[in-house]
PDB file of N, CA and C in Angstrom:
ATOM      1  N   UNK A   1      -8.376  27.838  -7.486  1.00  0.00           N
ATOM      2  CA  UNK A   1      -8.574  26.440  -7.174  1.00  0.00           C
ATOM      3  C   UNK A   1      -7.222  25.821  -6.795  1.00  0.00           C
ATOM      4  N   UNK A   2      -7.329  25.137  -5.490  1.00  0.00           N
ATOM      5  CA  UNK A   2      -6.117  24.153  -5.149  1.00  0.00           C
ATOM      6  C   UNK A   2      -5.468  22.815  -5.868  1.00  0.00           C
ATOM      7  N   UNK A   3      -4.313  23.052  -6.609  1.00  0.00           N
ATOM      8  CA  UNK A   3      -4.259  21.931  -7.595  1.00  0.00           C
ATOM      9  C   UNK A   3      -4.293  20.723  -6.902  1.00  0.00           C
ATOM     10  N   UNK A   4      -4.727  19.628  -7.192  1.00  0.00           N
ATOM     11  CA  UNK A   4      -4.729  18.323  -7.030  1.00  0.00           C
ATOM     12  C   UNK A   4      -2.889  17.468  -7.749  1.00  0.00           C
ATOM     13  N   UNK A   5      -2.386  16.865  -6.655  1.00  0.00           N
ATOM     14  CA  UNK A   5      -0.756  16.721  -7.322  1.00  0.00           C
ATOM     15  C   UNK A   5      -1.042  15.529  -6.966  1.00  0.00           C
ATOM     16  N   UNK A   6      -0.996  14.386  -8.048  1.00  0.00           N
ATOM     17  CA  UNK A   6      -0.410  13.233  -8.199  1.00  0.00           C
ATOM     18  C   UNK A   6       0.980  12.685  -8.480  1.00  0.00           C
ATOM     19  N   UNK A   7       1.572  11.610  -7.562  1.00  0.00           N
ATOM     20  CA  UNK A   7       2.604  11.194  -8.279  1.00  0.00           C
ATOM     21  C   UNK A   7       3.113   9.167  -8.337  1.00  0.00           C
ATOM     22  N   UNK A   8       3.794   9.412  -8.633  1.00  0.00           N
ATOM     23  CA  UNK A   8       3.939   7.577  -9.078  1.00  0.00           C
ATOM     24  C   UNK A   8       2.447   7.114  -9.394  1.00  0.00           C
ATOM     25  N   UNK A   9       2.042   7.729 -10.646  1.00  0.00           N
ATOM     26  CA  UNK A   9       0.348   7.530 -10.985  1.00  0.00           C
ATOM     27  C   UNK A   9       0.589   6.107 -11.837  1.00  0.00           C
ATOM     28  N   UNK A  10      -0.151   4.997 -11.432  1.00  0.00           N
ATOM     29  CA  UNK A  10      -0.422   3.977 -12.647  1.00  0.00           C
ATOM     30  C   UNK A  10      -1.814   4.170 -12.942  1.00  0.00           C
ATOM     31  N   UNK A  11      -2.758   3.043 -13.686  1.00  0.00           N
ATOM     32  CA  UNK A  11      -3.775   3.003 -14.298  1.00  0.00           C
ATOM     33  C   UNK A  11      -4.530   2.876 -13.251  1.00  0.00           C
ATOM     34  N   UNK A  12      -4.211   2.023 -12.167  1.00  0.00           N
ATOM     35  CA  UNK A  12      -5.343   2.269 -11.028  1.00  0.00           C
ATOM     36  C   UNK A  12      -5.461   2.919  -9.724  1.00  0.00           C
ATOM     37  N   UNK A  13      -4.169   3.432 -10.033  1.00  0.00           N
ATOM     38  CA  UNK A  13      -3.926   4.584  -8.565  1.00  0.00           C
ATOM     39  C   UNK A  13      -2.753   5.339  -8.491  1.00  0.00           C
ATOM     40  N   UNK A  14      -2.793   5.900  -7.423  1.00  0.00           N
ATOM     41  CA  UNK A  14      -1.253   6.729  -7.593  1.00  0.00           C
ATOM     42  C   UNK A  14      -1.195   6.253  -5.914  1.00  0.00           C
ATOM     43  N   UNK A  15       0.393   6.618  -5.730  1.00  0.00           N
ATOM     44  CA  UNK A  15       0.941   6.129  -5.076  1.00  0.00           C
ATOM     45  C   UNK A  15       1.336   6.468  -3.744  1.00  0.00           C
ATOM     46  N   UNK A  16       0.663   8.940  -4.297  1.00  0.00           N
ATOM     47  CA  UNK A  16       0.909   9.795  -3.152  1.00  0.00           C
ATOM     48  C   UNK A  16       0.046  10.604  -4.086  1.00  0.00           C
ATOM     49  N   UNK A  17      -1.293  11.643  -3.349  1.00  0.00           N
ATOM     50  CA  UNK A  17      -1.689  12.233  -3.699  1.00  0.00           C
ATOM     51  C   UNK A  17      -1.959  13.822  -2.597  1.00  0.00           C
ATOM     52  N   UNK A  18      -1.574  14.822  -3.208  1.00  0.00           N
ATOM     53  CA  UNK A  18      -1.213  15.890  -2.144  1.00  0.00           C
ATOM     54  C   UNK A  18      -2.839  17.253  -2.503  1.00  0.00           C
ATOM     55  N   UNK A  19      -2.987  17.755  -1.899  1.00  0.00           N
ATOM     56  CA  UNK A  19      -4.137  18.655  -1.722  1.00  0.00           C
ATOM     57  C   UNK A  19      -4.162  19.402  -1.086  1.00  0.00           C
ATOM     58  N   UNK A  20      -3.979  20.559  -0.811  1.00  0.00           N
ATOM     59  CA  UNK A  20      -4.309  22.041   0.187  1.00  0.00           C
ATOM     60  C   UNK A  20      -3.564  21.576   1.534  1.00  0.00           C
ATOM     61  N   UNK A  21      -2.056  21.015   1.477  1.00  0.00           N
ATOM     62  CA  UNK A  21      -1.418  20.743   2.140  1.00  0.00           C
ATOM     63  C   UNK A  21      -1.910  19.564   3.406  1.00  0.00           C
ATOM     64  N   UNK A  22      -2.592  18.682   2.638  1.00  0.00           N
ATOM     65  CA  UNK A  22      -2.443  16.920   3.090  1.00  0.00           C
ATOM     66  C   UNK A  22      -2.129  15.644   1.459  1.00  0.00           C
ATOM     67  N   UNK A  23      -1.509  14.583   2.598  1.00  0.00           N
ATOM     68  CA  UNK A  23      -1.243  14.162   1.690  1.00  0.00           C
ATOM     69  C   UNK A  23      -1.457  12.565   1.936  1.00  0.00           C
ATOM     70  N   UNK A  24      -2.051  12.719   1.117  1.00  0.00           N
ATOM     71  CA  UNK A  24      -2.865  10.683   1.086  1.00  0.00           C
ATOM     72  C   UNK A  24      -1.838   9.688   0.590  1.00  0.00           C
ATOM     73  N   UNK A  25      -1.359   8.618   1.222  1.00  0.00           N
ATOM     74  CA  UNK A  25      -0.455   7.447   0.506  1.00  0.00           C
ATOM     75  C   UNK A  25      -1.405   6.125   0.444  1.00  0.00           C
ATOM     76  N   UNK A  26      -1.373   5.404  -0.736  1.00  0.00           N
ATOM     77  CA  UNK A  26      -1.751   4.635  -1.456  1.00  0.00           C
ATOM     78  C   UNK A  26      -1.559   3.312   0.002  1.00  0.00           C
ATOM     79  N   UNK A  27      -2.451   2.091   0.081  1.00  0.00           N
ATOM     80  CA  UNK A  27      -2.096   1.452   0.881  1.00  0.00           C
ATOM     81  C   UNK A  27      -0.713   0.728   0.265  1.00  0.00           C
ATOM     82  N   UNK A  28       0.245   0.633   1.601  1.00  0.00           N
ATOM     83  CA  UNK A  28       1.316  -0.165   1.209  1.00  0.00           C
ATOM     84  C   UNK A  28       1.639  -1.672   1.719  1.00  0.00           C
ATOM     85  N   UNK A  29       2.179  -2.405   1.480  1.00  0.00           N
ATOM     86  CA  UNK A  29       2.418  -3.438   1.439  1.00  0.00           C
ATOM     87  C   UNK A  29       4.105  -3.977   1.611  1.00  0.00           C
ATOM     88  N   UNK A  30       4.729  -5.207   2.258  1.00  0.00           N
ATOM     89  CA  UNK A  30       5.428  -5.360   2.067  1.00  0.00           C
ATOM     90  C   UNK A  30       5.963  -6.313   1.394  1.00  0.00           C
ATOM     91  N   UNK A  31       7.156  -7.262   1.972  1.00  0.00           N
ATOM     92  CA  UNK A  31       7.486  -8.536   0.951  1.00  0.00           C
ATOM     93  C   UNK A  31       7.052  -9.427   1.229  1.00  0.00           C
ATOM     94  N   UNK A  32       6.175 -10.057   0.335  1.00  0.00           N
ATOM     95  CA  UNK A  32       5.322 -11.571   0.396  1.00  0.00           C
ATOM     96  C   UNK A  32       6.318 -12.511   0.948  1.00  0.00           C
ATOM     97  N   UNK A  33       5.926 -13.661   1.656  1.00  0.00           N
ATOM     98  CA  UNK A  33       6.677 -14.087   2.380  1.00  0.00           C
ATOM     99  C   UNK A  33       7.660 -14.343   3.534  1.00  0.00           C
ATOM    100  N   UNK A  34       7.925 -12.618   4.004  1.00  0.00           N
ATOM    101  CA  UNK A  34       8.197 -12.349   4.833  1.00  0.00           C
ATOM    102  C   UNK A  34       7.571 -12.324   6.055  1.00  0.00           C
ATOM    103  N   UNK A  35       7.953 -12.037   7.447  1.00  0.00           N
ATOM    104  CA  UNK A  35       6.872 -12.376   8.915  1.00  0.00           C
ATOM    105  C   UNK A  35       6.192 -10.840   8.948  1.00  0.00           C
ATOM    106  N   UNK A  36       5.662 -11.127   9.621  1.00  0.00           N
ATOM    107  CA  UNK A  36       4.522  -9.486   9.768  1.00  0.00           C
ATOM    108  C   UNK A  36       5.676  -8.538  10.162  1.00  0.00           C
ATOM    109  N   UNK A  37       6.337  -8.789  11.187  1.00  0.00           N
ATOM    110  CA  UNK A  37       7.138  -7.515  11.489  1.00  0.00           C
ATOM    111  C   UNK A  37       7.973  -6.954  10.074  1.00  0.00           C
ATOM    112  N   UNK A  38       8.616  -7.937   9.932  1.00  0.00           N
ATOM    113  CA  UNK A  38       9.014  -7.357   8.294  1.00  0.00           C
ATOM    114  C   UNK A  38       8.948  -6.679   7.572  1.00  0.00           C
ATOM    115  N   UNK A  39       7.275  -7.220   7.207  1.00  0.00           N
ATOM    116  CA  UNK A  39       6.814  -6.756   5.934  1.00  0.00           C
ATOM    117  C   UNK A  39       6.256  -4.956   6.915  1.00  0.00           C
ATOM    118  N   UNK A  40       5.654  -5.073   7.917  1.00  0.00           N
ATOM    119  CA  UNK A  40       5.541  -3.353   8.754  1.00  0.00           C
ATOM    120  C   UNK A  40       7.003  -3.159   8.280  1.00  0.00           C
ATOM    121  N   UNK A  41       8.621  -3.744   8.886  1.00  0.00           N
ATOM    122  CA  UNK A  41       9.520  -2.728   8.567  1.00  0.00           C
ATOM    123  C   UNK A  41      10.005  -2.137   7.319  1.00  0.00           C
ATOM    124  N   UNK A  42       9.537  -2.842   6.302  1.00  0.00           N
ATOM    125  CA  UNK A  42       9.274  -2.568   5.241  1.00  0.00           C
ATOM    126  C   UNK A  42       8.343  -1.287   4.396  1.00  0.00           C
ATOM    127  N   UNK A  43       7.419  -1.367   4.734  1.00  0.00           N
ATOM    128  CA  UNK A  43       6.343  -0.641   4.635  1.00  0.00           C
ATOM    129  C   UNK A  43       6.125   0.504   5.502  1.00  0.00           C
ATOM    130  N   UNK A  44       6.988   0.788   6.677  1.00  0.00           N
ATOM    131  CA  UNK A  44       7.273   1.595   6.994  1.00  0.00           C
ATOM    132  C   UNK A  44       8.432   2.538   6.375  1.00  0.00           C
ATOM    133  N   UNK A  45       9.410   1.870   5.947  1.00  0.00           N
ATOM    134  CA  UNK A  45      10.305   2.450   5.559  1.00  0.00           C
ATOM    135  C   UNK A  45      10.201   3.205   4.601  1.00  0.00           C
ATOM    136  N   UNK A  46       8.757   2.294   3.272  1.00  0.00           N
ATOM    137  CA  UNK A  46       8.516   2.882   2.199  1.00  0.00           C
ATOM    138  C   UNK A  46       7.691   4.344   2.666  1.00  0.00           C
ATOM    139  N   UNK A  47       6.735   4.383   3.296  1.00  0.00           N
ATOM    140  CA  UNK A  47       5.917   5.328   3.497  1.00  0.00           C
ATOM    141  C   UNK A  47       6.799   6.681   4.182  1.00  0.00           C
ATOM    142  N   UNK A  48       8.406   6.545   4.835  1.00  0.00           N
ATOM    143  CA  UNK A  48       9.329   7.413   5.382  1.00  0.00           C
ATOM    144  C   UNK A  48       9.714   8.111   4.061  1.00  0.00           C
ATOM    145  N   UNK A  49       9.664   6.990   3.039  1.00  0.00           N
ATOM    146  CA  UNK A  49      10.458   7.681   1.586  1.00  0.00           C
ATOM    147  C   UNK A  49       9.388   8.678   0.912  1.00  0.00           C
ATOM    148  N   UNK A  50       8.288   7.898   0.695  1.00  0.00           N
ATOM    149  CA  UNK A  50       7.109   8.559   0.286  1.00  0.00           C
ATOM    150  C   UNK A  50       6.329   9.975   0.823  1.00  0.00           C
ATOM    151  N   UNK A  51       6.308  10.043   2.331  1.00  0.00           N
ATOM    152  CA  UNK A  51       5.877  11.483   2.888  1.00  0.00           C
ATOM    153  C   UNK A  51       7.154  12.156   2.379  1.00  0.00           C
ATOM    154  N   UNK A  52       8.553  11.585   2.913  1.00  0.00           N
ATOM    155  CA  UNK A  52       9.726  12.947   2.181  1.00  0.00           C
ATOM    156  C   UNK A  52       9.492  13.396   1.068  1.00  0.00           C
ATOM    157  N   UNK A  53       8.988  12.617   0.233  1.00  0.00           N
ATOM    158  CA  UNK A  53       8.761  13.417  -1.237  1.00  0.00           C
ATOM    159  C   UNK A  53       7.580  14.168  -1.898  1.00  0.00           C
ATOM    160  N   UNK A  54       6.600  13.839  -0.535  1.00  0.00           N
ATOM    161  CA  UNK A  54       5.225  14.217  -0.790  1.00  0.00           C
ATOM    162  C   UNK A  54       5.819  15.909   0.289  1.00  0.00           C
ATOM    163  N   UNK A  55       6.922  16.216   1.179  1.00  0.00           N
ATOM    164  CA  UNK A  55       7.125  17.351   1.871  1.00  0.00           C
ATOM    165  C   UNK A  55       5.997  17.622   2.975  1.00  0.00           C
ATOM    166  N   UNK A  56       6.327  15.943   3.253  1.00  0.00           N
ATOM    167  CA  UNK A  56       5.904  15.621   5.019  1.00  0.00           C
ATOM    168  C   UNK A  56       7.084  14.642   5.865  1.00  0.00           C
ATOM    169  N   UNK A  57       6.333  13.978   7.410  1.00  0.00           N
ATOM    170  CA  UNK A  57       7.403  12.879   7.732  1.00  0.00           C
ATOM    171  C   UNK A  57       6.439  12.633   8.416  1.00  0.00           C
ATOM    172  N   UNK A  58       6.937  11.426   9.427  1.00  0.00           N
ATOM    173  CA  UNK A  58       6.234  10.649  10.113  1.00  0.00           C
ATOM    174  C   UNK A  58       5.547  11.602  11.588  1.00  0.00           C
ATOM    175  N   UNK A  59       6.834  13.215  11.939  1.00  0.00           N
ATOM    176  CA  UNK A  59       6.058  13.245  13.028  1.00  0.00           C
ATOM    177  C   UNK A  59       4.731  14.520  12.428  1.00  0.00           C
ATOM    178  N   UNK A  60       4.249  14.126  11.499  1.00  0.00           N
ATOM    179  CA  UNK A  60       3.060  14.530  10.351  1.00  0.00           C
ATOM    180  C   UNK A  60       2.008  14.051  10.238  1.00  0.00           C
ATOM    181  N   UNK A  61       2.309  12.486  10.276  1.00  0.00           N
ATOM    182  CA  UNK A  61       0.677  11.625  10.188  1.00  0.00           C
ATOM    183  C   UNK A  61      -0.426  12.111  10.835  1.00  0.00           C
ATOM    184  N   UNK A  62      -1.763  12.289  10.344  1.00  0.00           N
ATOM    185  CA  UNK A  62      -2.853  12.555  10.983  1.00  0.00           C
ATOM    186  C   UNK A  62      -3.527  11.354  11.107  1.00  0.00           C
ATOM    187  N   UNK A  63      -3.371  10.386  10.533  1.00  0.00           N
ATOM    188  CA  UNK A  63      -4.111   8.829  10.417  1.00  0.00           C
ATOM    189  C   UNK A  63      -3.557   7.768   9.877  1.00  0.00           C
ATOM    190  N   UNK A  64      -3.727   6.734  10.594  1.00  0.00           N
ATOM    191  CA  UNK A  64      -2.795   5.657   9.482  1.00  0.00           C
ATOM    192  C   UNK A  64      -4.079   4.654   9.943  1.00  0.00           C
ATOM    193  N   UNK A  65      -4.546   3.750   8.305  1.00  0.00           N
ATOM    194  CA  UNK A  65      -4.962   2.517   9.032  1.00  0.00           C
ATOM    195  C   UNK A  65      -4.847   1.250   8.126  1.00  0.00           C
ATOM    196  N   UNK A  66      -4.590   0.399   9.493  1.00  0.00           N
ATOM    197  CA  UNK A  66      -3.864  -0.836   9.047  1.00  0.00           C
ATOM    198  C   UNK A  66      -4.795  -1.986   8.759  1.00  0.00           C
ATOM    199  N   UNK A  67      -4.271  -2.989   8.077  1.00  0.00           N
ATOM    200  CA  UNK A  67      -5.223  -3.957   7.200  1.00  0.00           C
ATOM    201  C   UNK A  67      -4.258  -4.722   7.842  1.00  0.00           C
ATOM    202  N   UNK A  68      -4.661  -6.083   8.341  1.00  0.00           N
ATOM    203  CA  UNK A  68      -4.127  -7.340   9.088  1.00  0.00           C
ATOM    204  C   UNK A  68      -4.572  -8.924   8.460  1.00  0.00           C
ATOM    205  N   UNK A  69      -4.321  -9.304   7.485  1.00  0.00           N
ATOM    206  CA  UNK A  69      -4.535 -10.773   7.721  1.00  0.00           C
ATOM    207  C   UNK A  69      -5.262 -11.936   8.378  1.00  0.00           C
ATOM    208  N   UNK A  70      -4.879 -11.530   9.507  1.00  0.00           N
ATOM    209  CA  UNK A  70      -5.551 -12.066  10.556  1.00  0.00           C
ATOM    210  C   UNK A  70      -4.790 -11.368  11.958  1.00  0.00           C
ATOM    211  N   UNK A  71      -5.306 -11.195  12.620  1.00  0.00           N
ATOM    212  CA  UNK A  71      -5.324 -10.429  13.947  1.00  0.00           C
ATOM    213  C   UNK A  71      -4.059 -10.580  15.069  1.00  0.00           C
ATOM    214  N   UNK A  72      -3.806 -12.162  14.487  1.00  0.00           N
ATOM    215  CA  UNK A  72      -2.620 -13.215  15.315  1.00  0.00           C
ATOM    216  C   UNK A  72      -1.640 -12.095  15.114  1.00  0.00           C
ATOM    217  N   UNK A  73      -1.455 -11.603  14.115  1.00  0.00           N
ATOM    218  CA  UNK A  73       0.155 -10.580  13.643  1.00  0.00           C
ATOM    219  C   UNK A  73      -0.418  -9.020  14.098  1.00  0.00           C
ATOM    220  N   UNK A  74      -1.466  -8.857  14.911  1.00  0.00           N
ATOM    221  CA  UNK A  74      -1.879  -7.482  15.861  1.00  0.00           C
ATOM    222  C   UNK A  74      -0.377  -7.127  16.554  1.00  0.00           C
ATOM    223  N   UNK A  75       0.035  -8.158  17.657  1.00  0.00           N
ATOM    224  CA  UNK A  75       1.638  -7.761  18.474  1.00  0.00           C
ATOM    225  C   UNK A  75       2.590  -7.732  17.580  1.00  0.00           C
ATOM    226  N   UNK A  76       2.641  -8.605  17.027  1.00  0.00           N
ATOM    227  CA  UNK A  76       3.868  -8.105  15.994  1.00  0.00           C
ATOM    228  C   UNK A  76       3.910  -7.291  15.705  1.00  0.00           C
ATOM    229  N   UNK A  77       2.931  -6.382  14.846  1.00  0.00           N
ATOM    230  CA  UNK A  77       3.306  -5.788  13.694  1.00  0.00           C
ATOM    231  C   UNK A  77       3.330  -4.171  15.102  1.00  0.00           C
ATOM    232  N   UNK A  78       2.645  -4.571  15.841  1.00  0.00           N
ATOM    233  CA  UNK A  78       2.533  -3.320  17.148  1.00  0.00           C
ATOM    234  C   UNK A  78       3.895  -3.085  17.238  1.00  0.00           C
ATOM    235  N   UNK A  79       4.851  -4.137  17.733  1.00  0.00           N
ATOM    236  CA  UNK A  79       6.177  -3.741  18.174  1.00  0.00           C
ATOM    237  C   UNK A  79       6.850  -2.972  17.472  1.00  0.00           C
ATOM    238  N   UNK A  80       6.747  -3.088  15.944  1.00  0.00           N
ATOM    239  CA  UNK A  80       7.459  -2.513  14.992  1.00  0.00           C
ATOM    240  C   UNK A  80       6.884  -0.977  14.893  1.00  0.00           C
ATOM    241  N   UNK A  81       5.795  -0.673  14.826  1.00  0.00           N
ATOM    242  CA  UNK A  81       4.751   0.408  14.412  1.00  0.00           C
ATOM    243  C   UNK A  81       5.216   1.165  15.905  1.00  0.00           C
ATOM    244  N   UNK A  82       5.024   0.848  17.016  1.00  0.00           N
ATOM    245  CA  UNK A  82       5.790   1.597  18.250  1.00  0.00           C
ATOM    246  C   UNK A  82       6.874   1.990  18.077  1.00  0.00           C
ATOM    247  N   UNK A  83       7.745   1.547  17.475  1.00  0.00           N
ATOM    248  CA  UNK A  83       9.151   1.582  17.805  1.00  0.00           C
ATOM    249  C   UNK A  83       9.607   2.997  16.359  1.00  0.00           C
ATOM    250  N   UNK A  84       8.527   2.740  15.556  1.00  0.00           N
ATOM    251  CA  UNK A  84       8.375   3.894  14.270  1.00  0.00           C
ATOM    252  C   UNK A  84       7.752   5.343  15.018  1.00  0.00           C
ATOM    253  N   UNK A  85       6.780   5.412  15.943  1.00  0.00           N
ATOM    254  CA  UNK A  85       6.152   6.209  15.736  1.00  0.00           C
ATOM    255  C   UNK A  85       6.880   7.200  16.599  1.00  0.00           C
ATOM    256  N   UNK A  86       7.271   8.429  16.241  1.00  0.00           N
ATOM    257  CA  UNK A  86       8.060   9.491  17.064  1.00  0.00           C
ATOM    258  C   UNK A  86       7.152   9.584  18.480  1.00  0.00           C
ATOM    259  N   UNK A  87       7.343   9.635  19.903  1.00  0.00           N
ATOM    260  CA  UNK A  87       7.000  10.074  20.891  1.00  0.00           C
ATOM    261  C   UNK A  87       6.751  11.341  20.678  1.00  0.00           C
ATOM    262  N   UNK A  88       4.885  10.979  20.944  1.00  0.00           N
ATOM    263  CA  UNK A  88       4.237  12.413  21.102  1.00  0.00           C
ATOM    264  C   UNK A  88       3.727  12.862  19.670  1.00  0.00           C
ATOM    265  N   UNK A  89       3.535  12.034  19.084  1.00  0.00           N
ATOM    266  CA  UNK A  89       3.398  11.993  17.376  1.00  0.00           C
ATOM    267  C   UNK A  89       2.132  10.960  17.241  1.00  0.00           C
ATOM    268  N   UNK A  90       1.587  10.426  18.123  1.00  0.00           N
ATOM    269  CA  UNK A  90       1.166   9.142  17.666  1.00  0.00           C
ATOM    270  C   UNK A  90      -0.250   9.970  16.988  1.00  0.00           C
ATOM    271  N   UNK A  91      -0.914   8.921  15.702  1.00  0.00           N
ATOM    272  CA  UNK A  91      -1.605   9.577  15.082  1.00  0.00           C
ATOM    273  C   UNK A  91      -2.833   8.761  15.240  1.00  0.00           C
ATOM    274  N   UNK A  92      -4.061   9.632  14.685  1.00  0.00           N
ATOM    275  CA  UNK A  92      -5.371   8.796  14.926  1.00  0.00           C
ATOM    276  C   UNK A  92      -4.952   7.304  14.109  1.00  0.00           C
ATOM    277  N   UNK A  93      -5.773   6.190  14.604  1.00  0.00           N
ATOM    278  CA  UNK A  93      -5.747   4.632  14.033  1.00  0.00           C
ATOM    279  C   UNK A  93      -6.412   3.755  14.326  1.00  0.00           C
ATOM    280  N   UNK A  94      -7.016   3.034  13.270  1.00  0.00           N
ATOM    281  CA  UNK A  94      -7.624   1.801  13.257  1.00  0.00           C
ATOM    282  C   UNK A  94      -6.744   1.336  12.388  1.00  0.00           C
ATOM    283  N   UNK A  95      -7.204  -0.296  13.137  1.00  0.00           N
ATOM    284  CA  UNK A  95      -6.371  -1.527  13.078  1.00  0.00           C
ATOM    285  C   UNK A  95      -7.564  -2.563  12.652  1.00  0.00           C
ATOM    286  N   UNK A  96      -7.568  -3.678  11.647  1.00  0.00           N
ATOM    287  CA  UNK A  96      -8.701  -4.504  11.503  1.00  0.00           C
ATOM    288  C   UNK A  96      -7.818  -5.791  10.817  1.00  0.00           C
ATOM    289  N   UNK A  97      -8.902  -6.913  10.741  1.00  0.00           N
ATOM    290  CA  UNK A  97      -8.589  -7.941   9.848  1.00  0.00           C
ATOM    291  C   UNK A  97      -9.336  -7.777   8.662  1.00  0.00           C
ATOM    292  N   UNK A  98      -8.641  -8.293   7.659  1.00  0.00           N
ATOM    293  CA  UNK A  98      -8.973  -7.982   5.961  1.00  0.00           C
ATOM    294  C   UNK A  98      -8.417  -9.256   4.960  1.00  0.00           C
ATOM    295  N   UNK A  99      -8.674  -9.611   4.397  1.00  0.00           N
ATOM    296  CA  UNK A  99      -8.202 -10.724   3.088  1.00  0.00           C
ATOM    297  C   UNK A  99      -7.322  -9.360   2.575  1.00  0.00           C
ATOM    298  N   UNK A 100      -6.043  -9.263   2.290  1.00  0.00           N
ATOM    299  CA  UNK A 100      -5.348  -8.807   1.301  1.00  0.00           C
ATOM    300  C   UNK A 100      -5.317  -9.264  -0.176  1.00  0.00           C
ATOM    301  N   UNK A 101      -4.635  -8.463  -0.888  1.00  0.00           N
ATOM    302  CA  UNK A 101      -4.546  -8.872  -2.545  1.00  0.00           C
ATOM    303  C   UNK A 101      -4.343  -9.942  -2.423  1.00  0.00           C
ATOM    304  N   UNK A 102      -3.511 -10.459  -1.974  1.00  0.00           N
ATOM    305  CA  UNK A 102      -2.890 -12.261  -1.970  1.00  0.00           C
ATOM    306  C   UNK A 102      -2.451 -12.090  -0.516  1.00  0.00           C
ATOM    307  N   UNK A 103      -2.678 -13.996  -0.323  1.00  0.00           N
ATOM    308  CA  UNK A 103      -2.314 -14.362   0.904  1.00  0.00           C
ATOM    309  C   UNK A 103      -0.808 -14.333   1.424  1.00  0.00           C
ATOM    310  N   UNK A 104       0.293 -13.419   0.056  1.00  0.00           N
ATOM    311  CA  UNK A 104       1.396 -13.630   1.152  1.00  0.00           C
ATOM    312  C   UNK A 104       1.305 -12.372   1.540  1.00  0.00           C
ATOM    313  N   UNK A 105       0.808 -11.251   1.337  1.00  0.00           N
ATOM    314  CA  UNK A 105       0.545 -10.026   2.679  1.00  0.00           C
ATOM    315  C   UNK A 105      -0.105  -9.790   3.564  1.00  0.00           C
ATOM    316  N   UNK A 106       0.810  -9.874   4.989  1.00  0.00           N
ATOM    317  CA  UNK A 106      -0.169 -10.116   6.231  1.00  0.00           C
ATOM    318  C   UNK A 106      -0.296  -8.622   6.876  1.00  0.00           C
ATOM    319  N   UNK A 107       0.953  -8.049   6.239  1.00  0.00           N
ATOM    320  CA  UNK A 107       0.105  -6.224   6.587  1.00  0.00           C
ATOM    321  C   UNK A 107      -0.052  -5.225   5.645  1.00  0.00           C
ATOM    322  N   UNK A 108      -0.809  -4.169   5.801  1.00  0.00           N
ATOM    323  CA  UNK A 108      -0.892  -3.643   4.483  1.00  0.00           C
ATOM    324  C   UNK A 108      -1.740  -1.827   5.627  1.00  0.00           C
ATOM    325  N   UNK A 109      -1.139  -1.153   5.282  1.00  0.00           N
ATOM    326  CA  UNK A 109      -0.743   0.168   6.278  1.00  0.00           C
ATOM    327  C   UNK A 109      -0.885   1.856   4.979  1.00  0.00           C
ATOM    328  N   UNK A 110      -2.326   2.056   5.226  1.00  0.00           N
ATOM    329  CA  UNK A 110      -2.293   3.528   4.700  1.00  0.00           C
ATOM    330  C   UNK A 110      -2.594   4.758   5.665  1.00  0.00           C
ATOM    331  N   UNK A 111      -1.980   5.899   4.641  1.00  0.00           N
ATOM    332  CA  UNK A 111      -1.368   7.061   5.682  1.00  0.00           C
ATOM    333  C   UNK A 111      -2.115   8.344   4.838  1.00  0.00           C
ATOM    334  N   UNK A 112      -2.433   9.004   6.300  1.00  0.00           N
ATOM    335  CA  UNK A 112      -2.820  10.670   5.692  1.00  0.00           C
ATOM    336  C   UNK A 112      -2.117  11.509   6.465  1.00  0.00           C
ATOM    337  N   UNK A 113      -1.483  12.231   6.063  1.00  0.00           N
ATOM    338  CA  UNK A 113      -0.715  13.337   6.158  1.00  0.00           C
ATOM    339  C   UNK A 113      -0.685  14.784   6.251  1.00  0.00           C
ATOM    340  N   UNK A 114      -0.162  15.442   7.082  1.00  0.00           N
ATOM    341  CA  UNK A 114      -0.054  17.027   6.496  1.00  0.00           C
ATOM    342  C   UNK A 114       1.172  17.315   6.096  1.00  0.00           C
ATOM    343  N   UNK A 115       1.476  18.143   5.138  1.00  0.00           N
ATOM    344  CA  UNK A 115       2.664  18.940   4.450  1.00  0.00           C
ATOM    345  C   UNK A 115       3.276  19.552   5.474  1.00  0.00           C
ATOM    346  N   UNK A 116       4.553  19.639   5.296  1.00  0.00           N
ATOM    347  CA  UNK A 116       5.290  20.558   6.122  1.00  0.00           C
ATOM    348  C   UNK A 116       4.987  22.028   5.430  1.00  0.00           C
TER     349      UNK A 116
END
């Protein structure tokens, strides 16, 4: 049997979960208050830290999908998410509007992965 590897586990989730070489990240979020691009460069950055330790990277993603606020921060948060995604890497994606945990996160971006 293929072990199931959790890590940064709290009571209601973990944070990266790895399986027969994919690896699921928890939706992320950035800093409340900040503008959409932001909080993407943010949340990008986290999810760069997170596949390294899960022994993936970005040109890895098999799916990412994004949770929006409201739709208005679609270009924004695009410019940033382009400018992340390695050429020739781009991965399957949906994009939608969603109520987040609280109204100061206007993006909120989960990722599936394969292992290197």
């Amino acid at each position: 049997m293929t072990e199931i590897k959790r890590m940064h586990v709290g009571a209601r989730m973990s944070q990266i979960v790895t399986h027969n070489g994919t690896v699921w990240l928890a939706g992320q979020v950035g800093n409340p208050g900040e503008s959409a691009a932001d909080q993407t460069r943010t949340i990008l950055a986290n999810i760069d830290k997170l596949l390294a330790e899960a022994g993936s990277d970005k040109t890895r993603v098999l799916s990412a999908t994004i949770w929006l606020s409201d739709m208005k921060y679609f270009a924004e948060m695009n410019e940033v998410w382009d400018a992340w995604v390695p050429e020739g890497h781009a991965p399957a994606r949906a994009c939608g509007e969603s109520k987040l945990a609280t109204p100061e996160f206007l993006v909120e971006i989960m990722i599936v992965a394969a292992q290197a």
